[in-house]
Protein backbone atom coordinates (compact mmCIF):
# COMPACT_ATOMS: atom_id res chain seq x y z
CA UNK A 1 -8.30 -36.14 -0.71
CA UNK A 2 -12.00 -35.33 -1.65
CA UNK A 3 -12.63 -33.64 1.78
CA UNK A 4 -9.62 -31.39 1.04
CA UNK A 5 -10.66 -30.26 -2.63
CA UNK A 6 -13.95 -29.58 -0.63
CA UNK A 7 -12.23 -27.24 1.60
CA UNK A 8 -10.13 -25.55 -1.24
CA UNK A 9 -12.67 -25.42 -4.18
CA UNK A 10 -14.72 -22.35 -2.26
CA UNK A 11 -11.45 -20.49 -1.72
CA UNK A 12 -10.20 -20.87 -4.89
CA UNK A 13 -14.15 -19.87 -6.34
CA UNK A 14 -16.04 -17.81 -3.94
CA UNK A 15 -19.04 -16.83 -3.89
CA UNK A 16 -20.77 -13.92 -4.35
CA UNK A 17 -22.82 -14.00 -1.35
CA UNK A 18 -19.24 -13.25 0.20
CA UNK A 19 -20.24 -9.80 1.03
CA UNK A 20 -22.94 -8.54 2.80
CA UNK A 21 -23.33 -5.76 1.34
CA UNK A 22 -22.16 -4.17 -2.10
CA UNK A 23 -22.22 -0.62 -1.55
CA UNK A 24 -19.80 2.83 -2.69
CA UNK A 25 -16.89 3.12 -0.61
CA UNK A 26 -16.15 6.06 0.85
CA UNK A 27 -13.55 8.28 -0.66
CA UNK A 28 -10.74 10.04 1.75
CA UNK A 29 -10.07 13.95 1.31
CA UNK A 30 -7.99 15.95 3.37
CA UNK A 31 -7.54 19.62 3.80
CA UNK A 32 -4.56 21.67 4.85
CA UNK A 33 -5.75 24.05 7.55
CA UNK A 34 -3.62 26.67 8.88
CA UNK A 35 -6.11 27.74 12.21
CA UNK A 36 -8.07 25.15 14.02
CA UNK A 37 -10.91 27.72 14.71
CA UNK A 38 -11.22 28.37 11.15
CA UNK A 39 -14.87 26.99 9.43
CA UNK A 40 -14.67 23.71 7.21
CA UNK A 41 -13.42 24.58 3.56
CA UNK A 42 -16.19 24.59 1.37
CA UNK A 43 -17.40 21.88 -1.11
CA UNK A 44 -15.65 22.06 -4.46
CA UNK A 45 -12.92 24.60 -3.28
CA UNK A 46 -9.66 24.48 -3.49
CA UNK A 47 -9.42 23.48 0.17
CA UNK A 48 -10.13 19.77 -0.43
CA UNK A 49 -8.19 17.08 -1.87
CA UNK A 50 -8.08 13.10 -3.00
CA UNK A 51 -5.87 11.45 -0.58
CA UNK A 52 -3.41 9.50 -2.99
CA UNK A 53 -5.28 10.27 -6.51
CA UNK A 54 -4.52 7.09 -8.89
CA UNK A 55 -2.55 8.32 -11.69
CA UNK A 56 -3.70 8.91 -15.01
CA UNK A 57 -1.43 5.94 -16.56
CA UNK A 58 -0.45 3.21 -15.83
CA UNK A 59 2.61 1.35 -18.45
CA UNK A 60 2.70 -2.39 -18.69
CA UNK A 61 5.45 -2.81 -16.81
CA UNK A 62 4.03 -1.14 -14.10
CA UNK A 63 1.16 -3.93 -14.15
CA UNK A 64 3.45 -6.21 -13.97
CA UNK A 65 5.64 -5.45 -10.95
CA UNK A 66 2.09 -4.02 -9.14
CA UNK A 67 0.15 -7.65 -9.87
CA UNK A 68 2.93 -8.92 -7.29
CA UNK A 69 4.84 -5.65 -5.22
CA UNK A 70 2.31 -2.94 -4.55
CA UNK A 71 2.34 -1.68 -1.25
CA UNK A 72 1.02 1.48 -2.02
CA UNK A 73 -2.59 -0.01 -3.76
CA UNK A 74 -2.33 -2.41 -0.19
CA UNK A 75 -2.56 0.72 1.80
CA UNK A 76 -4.91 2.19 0.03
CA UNK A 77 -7.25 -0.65 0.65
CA UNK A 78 -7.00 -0.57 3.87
CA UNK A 79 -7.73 3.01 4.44
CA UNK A 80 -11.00 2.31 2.35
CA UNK A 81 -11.75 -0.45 4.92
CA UNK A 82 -10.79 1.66 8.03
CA UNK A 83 -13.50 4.26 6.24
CA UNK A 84 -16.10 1.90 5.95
CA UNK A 85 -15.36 0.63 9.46
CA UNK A 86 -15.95 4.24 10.32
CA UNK A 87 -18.93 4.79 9.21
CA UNK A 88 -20.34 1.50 10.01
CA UNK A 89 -19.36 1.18 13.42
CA UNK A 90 -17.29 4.00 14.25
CA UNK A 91 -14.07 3.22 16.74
CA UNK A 92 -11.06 4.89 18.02
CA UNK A 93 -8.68 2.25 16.35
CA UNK A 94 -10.05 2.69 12.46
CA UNK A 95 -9.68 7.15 13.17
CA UNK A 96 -6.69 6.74 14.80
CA UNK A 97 -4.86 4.26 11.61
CA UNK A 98 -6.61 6.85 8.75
CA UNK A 99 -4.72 9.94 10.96
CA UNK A 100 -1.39 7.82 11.36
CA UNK A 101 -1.47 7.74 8.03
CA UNK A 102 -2.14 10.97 6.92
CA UNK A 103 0.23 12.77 9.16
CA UNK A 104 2.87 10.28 7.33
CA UNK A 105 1.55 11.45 3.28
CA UNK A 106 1.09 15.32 4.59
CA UNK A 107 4.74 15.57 6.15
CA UNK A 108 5.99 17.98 3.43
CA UNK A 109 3.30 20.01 3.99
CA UNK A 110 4.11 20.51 7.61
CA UNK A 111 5.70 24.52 7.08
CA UNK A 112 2.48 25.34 5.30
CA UNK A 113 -0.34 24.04 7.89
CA UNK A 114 -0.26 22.76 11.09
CA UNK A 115 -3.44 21.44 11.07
CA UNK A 116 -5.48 19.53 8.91
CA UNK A 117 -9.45 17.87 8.40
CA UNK A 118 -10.41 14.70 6.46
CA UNK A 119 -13.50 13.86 5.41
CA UNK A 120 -15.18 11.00 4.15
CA UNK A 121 -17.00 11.13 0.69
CA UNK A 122 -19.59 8.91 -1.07
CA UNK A 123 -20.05 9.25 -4.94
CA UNK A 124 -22.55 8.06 -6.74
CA UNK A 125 -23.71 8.21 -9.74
CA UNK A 126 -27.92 9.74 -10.83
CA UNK A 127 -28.18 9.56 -14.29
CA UNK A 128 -25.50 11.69 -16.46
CA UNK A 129 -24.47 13.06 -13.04
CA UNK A 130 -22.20 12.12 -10.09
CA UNK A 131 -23.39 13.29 -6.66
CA UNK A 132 -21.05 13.93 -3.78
CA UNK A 133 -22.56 13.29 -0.61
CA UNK A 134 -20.24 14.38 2.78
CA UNK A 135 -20.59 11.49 5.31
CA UNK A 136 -18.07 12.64 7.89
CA UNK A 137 -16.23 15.48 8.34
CA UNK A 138 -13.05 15.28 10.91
CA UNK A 139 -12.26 17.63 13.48
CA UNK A 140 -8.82 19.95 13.18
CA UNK A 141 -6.20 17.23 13.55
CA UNK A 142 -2.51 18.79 14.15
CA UNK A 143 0.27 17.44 12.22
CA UNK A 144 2.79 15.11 13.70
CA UNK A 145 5.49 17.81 14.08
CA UNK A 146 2.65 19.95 16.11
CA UNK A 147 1.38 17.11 18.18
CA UNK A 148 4.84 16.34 19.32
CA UNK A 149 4.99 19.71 20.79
């Protein structure tokens, strides 16, 4: 019994020398891009935006269902960890599940671009200010209803 309450005491209490590192995650943007020749929308312009902004508010019954059905907040974790995969050790697998996924949220948007960029952002925060530093920017990708052309 007391080797078991061993074994679940650190899972039930972890530490906080769980993670190596505690560091920003990267935020995902994506722009709409009707030419794939066409330069990389500028920073701050109208171009770029949050991939799946968190709303404003949230009601208590909301919190509720969310603490145990939230698929949604799931998948957004795991895009955050398929960004910091990507810019830790970049592979095909982590570009190719933040794409699948995007093609899937920008489906609507299919008749208005038929390409589109991501791009990985850090903020931070220097003093009263938040600073926006670019870590990756994505090539044109073409949405699924062009790449199934």
């Amino acid at each position: 019994m007391l080797h078991v309450l061993k074994l679940l005491l650190p899972a039930l209490f972890p530490s906080w020398r769980f993670f190596d590192v505690i560091a920003p995650s990267p935020r995902i943007e994506v722009a709409a891009v009707a030419d794939p020749d066409a330069p990389v929308p500028e920073e701050g312009g109208a171009g770029w935006r949050d991939l799946r902004p968190k709303r404003d508010r949230i009601g208590p019954s909301d919190r509720v269902v969310s603490f145990f059905w939230n698929p949604r907040w799931n998948e957004i974790l795991f895009l955050a960890t398929c960004a910091e995969r990507l810019m830790q050790e970049p592979s095909e697998h982590s570009a190719r599940e933040i794409v699948r996924r995007l093609r899937r949220d920008l489906a609507w948007e299919r008749s208005q671009a038929p390409f589109f960029r991501f791009r990985l952002v850090f903020v931070s925060r220097e003093g009263d200010r938040l600073r926006r530093d670019v870590a990756y920017v994505s090539p044109p990708l073409p949405t699924a209803e062009a790449a199934d052309r």
